[in-house]
C-alpha atoms as a PDB file:
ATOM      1  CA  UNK A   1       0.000   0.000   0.000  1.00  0.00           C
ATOM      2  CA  UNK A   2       0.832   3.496  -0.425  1.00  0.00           C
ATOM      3  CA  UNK A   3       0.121   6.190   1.781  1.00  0.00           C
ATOM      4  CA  UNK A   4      -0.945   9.556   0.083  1.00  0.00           C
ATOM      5  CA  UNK A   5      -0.962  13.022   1.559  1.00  0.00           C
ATOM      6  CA  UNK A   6      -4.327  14.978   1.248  1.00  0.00           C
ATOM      7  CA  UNK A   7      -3.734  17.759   2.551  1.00  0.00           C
ATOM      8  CA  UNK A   8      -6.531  17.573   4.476  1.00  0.00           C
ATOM      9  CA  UNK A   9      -6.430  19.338   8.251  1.00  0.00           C
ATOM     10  CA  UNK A  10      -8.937  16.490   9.354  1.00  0.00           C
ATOM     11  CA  UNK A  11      -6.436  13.902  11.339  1.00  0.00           C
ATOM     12  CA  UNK A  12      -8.626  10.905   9.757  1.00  0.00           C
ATOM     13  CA  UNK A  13      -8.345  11.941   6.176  1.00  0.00           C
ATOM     14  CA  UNK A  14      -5.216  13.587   6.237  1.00  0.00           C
ATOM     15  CA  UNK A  15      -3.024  10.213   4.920  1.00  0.00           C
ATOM     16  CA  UNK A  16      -5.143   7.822   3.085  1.00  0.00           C
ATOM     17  CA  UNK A  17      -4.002   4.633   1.214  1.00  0.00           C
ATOM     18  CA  UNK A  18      -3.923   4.074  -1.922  1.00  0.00           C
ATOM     19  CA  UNK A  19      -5.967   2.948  -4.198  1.00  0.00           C
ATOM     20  CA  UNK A  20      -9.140   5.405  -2.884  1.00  0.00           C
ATOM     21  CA  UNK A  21     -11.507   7.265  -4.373  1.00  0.00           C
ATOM     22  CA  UNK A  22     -12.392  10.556  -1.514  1.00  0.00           C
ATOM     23  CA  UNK A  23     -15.609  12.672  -2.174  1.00  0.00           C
ATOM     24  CA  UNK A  24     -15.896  16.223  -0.287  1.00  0.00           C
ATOM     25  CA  UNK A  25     -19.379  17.033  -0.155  1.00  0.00           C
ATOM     26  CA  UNK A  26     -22.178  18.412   1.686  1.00  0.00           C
ATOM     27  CA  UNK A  27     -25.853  17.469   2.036  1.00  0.00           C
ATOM     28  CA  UNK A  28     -26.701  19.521  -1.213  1.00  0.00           C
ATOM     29  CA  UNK A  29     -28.290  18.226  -4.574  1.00  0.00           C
ATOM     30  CA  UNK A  30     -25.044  19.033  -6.281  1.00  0.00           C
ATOM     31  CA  UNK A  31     -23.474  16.378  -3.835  1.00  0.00           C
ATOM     32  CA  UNK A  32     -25.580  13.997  -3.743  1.00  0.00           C
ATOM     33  CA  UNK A  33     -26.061  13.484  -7.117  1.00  0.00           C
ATOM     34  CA  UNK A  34     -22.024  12.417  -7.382  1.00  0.00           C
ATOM     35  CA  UNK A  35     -22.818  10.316  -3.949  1.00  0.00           C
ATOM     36  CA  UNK A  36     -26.287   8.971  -5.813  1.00  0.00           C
ATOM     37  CA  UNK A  37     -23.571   7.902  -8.847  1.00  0.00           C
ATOM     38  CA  UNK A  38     -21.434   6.556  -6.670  1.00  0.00           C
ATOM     39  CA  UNK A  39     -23.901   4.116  -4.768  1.00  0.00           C
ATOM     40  CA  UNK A  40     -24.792   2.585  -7.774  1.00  0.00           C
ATOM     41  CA  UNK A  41     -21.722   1.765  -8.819  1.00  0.00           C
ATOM     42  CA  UNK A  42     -21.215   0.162  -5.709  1.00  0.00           C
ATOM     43  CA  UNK A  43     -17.911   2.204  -5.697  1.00  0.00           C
ATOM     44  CA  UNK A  44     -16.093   1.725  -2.268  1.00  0.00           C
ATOM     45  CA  UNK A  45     -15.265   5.977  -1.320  1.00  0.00           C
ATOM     46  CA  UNK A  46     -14.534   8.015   1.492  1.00  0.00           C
ATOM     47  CA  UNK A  47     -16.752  10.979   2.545  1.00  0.00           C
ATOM     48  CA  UNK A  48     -15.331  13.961   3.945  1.00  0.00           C
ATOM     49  CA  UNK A  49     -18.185  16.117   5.359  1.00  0.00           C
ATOM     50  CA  UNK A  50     -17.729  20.084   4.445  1.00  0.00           C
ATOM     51  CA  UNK A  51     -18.890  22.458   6.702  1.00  0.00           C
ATOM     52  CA  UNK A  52     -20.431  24.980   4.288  1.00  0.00           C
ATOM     53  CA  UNK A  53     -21.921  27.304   6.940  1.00  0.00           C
ATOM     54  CA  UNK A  54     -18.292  27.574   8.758  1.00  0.00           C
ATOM     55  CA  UNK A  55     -17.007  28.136   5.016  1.00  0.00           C
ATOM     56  CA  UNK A  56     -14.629  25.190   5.381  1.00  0.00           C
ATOM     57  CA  UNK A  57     -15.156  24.905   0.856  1.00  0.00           C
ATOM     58  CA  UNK A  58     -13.053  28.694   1.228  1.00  0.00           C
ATOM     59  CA  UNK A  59      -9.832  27.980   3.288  1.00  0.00           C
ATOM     60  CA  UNK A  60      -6.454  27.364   1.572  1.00  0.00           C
ATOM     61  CA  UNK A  61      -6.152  23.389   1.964  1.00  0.00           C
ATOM     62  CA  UNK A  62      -9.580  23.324  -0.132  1.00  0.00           C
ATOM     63  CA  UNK A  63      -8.884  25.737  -2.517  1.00  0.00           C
ATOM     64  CA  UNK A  64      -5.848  23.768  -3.366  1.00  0.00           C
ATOM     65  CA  UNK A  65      -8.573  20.994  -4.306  1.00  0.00           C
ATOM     66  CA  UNK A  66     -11.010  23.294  -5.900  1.00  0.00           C
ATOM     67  CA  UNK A  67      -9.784  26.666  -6.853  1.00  0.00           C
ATOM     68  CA  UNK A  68     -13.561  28.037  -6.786  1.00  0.00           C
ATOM     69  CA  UNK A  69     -14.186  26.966  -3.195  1.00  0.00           C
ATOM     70  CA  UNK A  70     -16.922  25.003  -3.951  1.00  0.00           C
ATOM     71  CA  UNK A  71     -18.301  21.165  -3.101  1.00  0.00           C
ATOM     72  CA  UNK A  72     -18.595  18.382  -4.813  1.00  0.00           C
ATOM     73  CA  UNK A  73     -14.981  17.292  -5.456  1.00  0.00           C
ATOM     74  CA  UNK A  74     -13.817  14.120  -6.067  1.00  0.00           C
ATOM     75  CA  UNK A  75      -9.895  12.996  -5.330  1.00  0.00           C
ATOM     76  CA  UNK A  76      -8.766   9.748  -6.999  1.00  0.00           C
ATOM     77  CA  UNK A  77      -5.781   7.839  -6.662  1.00  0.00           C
ATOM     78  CA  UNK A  78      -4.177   4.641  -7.905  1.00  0.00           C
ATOM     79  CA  UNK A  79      -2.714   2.040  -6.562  1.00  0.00           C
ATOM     80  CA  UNK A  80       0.481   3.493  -7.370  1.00  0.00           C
ATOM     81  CA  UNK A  81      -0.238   6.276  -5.578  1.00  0.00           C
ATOM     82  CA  UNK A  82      -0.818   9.092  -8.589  1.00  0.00           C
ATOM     83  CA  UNK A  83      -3.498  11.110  -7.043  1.00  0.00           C
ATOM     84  CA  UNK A  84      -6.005  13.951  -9.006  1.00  0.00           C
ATOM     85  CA  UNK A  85      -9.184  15.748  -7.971  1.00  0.00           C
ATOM     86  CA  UNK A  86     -11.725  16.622 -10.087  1.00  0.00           C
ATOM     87  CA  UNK A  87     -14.030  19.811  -9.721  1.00  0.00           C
ATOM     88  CA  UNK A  88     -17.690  20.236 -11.034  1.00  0.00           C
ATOM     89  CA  UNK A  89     -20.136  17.555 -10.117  1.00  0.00           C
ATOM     90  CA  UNK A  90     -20.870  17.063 -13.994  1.00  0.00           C
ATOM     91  CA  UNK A  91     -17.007  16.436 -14.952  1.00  0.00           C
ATOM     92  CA  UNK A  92     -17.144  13.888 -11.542  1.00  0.00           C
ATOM     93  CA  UNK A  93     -19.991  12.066 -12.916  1.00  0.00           C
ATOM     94  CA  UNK A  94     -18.465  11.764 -16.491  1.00  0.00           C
ATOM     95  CA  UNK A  95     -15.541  10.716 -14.791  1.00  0.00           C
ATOM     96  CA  UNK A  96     -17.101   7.843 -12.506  1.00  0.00           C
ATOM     97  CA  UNK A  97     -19.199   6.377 -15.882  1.00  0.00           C
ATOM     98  CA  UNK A  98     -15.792   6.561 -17.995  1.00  0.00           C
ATOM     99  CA  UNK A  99     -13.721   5.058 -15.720  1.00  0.00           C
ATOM    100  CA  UNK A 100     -15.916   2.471 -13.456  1.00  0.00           C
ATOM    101  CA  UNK A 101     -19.269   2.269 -15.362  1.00  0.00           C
ATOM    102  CA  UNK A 102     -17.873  -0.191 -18.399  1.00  0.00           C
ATOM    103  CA  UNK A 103     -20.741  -2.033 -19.127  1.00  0.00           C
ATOM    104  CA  UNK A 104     -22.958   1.477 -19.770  1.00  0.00           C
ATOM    105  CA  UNK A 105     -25.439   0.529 -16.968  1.00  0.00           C
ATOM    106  CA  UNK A 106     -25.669   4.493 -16.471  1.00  0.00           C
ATOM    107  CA  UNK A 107     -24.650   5.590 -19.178  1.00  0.00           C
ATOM    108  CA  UNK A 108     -24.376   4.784 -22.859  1.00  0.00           C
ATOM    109  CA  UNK A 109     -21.463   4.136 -25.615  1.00  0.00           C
ATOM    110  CA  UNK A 110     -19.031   6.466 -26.583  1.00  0.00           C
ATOM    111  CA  UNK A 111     -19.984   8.696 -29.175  1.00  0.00           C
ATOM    112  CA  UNK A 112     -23.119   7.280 -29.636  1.00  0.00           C
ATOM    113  CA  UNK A 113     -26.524   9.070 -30.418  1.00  0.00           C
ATOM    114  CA  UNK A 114     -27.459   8.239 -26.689  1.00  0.00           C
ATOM    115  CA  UNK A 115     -24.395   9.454 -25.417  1.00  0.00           C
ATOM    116  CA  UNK A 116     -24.451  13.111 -26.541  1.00  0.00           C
ATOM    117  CA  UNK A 117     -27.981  13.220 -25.819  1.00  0.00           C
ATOM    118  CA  UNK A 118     -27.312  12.087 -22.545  1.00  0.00           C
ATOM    119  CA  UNK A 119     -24.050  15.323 -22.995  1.00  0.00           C
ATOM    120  CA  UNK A 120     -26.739  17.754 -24.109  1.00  0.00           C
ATOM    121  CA  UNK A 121     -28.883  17.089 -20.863  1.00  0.00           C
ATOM    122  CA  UNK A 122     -25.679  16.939 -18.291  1.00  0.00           C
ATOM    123  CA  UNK A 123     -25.466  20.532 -19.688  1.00  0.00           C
ATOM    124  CA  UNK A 124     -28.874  21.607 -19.771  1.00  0.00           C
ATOM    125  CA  UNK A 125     -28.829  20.793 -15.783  1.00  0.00           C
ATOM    126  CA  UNK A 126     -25.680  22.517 -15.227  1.00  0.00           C
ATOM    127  CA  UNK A 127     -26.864  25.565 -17.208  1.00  0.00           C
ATOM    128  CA  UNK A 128     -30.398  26.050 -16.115  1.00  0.00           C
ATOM    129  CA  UNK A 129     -32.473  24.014 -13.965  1.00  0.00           C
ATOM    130  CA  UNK A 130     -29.426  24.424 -11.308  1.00  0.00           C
ATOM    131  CA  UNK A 131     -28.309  28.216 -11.068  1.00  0.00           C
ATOM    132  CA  UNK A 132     -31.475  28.907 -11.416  1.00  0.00           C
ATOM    133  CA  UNK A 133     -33.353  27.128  -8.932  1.00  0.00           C
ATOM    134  CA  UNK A 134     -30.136  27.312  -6.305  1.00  0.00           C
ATOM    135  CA  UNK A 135     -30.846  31.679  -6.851  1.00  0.00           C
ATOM    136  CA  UNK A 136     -34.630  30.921  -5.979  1.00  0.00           C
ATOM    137  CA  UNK A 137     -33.336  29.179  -2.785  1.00  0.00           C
ATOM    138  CA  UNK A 138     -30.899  31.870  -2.005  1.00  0.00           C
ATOM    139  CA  UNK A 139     -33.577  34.754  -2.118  1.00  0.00           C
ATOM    140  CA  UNK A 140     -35.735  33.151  -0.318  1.00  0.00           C
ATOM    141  CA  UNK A 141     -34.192  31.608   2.279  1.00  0.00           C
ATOM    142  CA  UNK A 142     -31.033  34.312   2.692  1.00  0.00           C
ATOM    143  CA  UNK A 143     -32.063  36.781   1.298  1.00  0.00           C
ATOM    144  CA  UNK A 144     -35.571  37.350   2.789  1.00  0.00           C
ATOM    145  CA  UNK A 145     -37.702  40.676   1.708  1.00  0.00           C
ATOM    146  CA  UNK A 146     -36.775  42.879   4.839  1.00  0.00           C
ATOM    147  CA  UNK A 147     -32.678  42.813   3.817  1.00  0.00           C
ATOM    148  CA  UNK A 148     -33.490  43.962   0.450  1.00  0.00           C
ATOM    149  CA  UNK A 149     -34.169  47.761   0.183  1.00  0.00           C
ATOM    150  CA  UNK A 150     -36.911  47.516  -3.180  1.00  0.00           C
ATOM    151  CA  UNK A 151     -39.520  45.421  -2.130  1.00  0.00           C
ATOM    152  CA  UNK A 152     -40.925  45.690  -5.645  1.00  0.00           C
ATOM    153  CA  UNK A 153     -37.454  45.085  -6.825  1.00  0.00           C
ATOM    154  CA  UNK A 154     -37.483  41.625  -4.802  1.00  0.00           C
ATOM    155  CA  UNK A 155     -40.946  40.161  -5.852  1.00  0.00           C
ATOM    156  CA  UNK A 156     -40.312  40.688  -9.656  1.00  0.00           C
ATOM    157  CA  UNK A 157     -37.005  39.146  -9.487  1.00  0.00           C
ATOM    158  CA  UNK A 158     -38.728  35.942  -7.981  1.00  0.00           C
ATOM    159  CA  UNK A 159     -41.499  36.546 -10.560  1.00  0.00           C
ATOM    160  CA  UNK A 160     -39.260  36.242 -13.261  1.00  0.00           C
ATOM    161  CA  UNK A 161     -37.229  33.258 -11.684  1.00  0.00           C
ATOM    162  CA  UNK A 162     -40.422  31.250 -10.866  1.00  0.00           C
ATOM    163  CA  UNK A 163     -41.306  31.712 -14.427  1.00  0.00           C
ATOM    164  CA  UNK A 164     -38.109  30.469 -15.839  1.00  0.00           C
ATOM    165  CA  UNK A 165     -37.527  27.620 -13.084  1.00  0.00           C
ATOM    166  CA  UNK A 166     -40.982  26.214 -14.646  1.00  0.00           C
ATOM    167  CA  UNK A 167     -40.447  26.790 -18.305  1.00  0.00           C
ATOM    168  CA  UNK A 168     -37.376  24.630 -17.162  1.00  0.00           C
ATOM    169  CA  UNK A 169     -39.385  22.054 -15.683  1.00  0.00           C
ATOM    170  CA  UNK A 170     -42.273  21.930 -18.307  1.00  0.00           C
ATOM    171  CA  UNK A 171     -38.938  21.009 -21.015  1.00  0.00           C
ATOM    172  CA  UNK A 172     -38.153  18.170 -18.634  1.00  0.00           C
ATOM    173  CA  UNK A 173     -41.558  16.861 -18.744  1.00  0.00           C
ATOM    174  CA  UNK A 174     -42.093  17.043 -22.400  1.00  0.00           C
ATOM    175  CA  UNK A 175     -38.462  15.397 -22.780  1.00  0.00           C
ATOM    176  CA  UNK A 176     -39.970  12.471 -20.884  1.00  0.00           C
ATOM    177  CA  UNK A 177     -43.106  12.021 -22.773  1.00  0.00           C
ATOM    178  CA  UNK A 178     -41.176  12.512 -26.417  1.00  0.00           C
ATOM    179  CA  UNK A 179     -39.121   9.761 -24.968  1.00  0.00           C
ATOM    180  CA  UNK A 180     -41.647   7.783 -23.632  1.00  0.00           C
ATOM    181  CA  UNK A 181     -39.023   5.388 -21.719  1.00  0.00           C
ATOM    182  CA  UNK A 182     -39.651   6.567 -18.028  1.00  0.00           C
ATOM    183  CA  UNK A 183     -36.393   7.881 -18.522  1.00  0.00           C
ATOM    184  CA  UNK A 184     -34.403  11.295 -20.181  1.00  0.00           C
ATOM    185  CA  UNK A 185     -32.720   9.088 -22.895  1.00  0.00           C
ATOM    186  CA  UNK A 186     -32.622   6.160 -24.154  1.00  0.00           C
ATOM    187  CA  UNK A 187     -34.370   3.577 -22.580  1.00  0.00           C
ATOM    188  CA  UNK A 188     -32.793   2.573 -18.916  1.00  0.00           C
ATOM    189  CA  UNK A 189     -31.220   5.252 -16.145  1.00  0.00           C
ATOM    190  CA  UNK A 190     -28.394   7.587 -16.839  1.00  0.00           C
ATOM    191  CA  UNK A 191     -26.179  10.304 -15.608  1.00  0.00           C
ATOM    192  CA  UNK A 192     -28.664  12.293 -17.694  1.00  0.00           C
ATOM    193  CA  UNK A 193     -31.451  11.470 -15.084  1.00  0.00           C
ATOM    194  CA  UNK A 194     -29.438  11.085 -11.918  1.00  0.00           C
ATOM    195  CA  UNK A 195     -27.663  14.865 -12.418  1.00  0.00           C
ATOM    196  CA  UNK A 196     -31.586  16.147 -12.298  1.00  0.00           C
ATOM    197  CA  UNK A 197     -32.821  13.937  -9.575  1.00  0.00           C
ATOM    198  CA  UNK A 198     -31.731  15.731  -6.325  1.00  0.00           C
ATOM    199  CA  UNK A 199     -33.029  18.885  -8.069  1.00  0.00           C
ATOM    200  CA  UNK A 200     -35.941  17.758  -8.713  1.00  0.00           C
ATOM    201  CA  UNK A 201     -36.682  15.788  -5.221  1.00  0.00           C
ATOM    202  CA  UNK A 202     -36.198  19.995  -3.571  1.00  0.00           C
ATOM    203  CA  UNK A 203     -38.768  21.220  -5.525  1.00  0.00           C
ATOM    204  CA  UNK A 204     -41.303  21.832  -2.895  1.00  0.00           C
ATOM    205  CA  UNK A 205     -38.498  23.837  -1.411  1.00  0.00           C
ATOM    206  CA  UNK A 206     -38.942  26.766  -4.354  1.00  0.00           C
ATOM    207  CA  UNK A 207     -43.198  25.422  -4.333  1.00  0.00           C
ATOM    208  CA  UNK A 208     -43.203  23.473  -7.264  1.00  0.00           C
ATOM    209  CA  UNK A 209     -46.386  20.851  -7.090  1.00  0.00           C
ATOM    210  CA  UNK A 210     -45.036  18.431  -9.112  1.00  0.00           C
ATOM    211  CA  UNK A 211     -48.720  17.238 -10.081  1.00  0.00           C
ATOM    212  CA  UNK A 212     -48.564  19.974 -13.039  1.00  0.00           C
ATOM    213  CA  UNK A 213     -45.880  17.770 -14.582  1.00  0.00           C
ATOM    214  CA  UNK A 214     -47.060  14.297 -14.373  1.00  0.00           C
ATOM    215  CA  UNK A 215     -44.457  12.079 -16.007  1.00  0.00           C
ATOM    216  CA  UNK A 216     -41.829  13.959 -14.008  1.00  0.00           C
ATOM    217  CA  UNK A 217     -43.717  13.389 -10.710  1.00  0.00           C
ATOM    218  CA  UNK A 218     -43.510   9.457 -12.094  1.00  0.00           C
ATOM    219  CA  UNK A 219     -39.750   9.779 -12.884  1.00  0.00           C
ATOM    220  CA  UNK A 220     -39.177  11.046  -9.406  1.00  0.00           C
ATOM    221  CA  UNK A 221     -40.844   8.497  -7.862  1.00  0.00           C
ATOM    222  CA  UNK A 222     -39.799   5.373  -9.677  1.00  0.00           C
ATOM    223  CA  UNK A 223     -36.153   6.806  -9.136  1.00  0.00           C
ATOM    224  CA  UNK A 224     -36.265   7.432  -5.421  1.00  0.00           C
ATOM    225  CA  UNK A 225     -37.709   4.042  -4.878  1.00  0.00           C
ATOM    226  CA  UNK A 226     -33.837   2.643  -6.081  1.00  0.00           C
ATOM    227  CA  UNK A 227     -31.978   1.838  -2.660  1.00  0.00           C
ATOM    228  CA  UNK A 228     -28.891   3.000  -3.809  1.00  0.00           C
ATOM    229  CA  UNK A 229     -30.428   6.298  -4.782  1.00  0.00           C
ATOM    230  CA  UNK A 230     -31.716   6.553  -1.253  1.00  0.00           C
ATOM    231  CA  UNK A 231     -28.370   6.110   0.451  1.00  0.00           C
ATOM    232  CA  UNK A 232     -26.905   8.157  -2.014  1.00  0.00           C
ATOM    233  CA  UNK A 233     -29.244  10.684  -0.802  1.00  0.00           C
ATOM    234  CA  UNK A 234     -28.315  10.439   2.843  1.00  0.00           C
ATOM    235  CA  UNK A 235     -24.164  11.135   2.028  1.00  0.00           C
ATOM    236  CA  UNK A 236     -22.796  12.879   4.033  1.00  0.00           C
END
């Protein structure tokens, strides 16, 4: 075995040996979609819980890992020792299928049709359904109406996100019945699906009532009901 340095100030992940996979994370949807990922590829890992109320994602041994001070973030290394972190829950995901998923259980070929599909909707996550919900949560759960100083200013820029944040949700629903599957693409679950999932389970959070969008209500459910996906769910 070979014993790798972290850099990490907590005494039981500071030295780790190798071979290890080591997930930083916190119990948000863009961690536990990597932990989700992780479960079902019955990947053994280490969790390292991050603070993110004591900021413990902003001091110097974490920006080391992750130069924009942010969670997920996945460090790898082999059994030689060779050790890597990847940023970005996406890139982590991609990662995970590439490396461990070989039989495309959750994911599909290489190049395939499937597999840029599966690309485009990775993206469309990342770009939209994410930032934009995660602002909805800031405002109104840190950033309540008496700490801004234009009330009107406040309720039209939720306006305008809870129009968008649907308009995102109404393209996921008729994605699912175009596809008619149960699933995003193709025709079994995928990154494409599992990047969404923890997303979608907050939605009563920004008071979403999933019965307006009746196949993804369905998708929800027939994912959570996946054991893996539960534990996945509980990480950290």
């Amino acid at each position: 075995m070979v014993l790798v340095d972290e850099g990490d100030p907590d005494p039981i992940f500071s030295e780790l040996n190798a071979p290890y996979i080591k997930l930083y994370t916190a119990p948000t949807p863009n961690g536990q979609k990597v932990s989700i990922l992780l479960e079902l590829l019955k990947i053994k890992y280490h969790v390292r819980s991050i603070s993110l109320s004591q900021k413990e994602q902003k001091e110097d041994w974490f920006i080391k890992l992750n130069p924009n001070g942010r969670i997920p973030v996945l460090s790898y290394a082999n059994s030689k020792g060779k050790k890597f972190s990847i940023m970005e829950s996406a890139s982590i995901m991609l990662f995970l299928v590439d490396k461990f998923d070989k039989t495309n259980k959750f994911t599909f070929e290489y190049g395939s049709k499937n597999y840029n599909k599966m690309l485009q909707w990775i993206f469309f996550q990342m770009a939209n359904i994410g930032p934009i919900q995660g602002q909805i949560c800031h405002f109104k759960f840190y950033l309540p109406p008496d700490k801004m100083p234009n009330t009107k200013q406040y309720d039209q820029i939720l306006e305008d996100y809870d129009k968008e944040i649907k308009n995102y949700y109404q393209i996921l629903e008729n994605q699912l019945i175009k596809n008619s599957s149960g699933y995003l693409v193709g025709d079994h679950l995928s990154v494409a699906d599992l990047i969404h999932f923890p997303w979608i389970y907050e939605c009563f959070c920004i008071n979403i009532d999933l019965q307006s969008y009746p196949h993804l209500n369905n998708w929800l459910n027939s994912i959570n009901k996946i054991p893996a996906v539960q534990r996945g769910m509980r990480v950290p």
